[in-house]
C-alpha atoms as a PDB file:
ATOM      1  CA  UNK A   1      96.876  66.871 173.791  1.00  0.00           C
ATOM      2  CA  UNK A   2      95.765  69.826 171.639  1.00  0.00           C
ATOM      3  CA  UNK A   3      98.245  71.435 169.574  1.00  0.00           C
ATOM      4  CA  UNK A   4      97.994  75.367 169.562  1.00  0.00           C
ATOM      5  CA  UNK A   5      99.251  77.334 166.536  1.00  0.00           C
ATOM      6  CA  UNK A   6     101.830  80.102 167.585  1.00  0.00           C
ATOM      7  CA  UNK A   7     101.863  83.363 165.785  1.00  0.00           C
ATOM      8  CA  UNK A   8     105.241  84.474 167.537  1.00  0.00           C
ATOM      9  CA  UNK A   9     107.904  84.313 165.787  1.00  0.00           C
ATOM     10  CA  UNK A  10     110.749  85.263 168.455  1.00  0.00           C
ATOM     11  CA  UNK A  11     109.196  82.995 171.520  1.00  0.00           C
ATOM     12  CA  UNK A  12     111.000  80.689 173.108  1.00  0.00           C
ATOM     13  CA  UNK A  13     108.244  77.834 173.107  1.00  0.00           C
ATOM     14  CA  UNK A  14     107.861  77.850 169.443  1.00  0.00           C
ATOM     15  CA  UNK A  15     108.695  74.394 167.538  1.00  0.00           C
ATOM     16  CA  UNK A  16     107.301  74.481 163.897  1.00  0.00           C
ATOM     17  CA  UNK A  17     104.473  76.767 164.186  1.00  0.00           C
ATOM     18  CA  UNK A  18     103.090  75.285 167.125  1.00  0.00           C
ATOM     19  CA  UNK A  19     103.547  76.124 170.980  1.00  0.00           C
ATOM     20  CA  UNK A  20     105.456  73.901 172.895  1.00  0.00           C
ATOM     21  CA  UNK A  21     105.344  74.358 176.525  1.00  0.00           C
ATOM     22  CA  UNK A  22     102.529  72.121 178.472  1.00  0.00           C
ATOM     23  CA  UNK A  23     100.255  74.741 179.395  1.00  0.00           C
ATOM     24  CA  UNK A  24      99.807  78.263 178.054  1.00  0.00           C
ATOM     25  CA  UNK A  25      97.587  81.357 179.380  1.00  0.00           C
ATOM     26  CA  UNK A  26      95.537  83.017 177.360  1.00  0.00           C
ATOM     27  CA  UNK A  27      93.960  86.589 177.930  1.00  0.00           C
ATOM     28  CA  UNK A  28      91.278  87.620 175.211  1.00  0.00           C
ATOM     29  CA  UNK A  29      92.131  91.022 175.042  1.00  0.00           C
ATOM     30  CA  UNK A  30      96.104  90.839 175.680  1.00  0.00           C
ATOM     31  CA  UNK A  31      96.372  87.457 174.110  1.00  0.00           C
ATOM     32  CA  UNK A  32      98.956  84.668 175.380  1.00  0.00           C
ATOM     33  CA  UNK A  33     100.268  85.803 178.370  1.00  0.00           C
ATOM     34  CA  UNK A  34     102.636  82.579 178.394  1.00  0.00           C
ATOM     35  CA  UNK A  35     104.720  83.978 175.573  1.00  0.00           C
ATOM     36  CA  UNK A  36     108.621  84.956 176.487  1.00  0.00           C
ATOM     37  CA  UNK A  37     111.030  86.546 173.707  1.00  0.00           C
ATOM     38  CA  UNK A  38     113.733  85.078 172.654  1.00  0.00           C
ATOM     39  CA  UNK A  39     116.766  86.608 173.536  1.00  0.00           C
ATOM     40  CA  UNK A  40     118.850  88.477 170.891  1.00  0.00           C
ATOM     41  CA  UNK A  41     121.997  87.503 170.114  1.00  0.00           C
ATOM     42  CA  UNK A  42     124.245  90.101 170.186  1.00  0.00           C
ATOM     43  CA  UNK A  43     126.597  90.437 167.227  1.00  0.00           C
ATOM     44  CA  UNK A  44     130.102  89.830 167.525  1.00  0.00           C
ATOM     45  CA  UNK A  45     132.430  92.642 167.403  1.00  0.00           C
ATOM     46  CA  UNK A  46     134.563  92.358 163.923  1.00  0.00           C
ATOM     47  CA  UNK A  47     138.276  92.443 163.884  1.00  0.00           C
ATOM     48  CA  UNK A  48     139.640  94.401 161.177  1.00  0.00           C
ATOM     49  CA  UNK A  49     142.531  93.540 159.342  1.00  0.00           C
ATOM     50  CA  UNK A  50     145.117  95.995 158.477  1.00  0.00           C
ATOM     51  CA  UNK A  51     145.138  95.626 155.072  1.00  0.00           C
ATOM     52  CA  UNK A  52     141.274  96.091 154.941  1.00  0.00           C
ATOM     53  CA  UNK A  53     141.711  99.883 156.873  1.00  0.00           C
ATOM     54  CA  UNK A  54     144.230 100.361 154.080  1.00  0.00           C
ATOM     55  CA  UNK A  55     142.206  99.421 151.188  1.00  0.00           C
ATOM     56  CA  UNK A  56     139.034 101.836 152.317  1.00  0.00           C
ATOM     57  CA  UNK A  57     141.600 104.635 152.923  1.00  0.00           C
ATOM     58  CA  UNK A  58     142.915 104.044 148.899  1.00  0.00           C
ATOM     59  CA  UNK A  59     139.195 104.097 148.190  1.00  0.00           C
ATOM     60  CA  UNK A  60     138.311 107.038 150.169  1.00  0.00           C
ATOM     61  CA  UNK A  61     141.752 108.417 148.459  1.00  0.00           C
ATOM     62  CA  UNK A  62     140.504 107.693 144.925  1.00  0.00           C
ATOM     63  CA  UNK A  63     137.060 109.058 145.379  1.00  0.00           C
ATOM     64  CA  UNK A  64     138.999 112.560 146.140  1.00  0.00           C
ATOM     65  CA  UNK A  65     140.859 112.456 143.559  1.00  0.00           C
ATOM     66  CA  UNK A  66     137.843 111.880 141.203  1.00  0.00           C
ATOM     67  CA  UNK A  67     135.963 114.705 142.850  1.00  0.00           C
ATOM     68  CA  UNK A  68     138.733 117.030 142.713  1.00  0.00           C
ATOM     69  CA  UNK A  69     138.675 115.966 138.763  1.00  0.00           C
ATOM     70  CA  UNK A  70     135.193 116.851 138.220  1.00  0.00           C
ATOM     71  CA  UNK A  71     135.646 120.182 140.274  1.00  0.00           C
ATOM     72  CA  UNK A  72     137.887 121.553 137.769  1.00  0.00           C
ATOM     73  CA  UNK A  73     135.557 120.108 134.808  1.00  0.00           C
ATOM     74  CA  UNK A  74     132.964 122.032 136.035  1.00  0.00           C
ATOM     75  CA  UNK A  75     135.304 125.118 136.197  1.00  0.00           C
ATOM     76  CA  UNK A  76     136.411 124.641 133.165  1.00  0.00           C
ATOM     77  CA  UNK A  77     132.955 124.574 131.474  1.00  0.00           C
ATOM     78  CA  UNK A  78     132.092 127.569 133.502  1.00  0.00           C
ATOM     79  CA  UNK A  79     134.705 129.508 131.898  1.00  0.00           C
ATOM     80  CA  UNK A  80     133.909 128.633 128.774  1.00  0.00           C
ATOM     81  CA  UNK A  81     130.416 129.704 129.159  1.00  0.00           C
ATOM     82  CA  UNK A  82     131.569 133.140 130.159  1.00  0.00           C
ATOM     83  CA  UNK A  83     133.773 133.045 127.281  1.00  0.00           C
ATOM     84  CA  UNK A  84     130.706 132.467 124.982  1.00  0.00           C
ATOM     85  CA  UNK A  85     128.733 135.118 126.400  1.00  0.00           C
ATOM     86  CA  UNK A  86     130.847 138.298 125.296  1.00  0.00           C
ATOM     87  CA  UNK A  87     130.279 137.339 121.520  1.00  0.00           C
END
């Protein structure tokens, strides 16, 4: 039996490279008309643990607070600037 190379990756016949149902149908122009995706697999919903919520709201919290920091760097520097333009 001839062995024909399969250049889908998602069917459902495909076992190492080569098709593996008994007979196949080929169309020159729309090519093999035996091929049938595979069907996703949906992924699983993920359970979140409390204490994981809790760390990415101390996160979130932190990157505030380190935003808030640079605000008033940059307000600071722009008052200096000021400063240094009246000489």
């Amino acid at each position: 039996m001839p062995r024909v190379r399969c250049r889908y990756v998602d069917c459902v016949y495909l076992e190492s490279g080569f098709c593996g149902t008994d007979q196949i149908d080929l169309d020159p122009e729309l090519g093999c008309l035996t091929y049938t995706q595979e069907e996703e697999e949906l992924p699983k919903e993920v359970e979140w643990e409390e204490e994981e919520v809790l760390d990415e709201e101390e996160k979130d919290e932190e990157w505030d607070e380190d935003l808030e920091e640079l605000d008033e760097d940059f307000e600071d520097e722009d008052e200096d600037e000021d400063e240094d333009e009246d000489w």
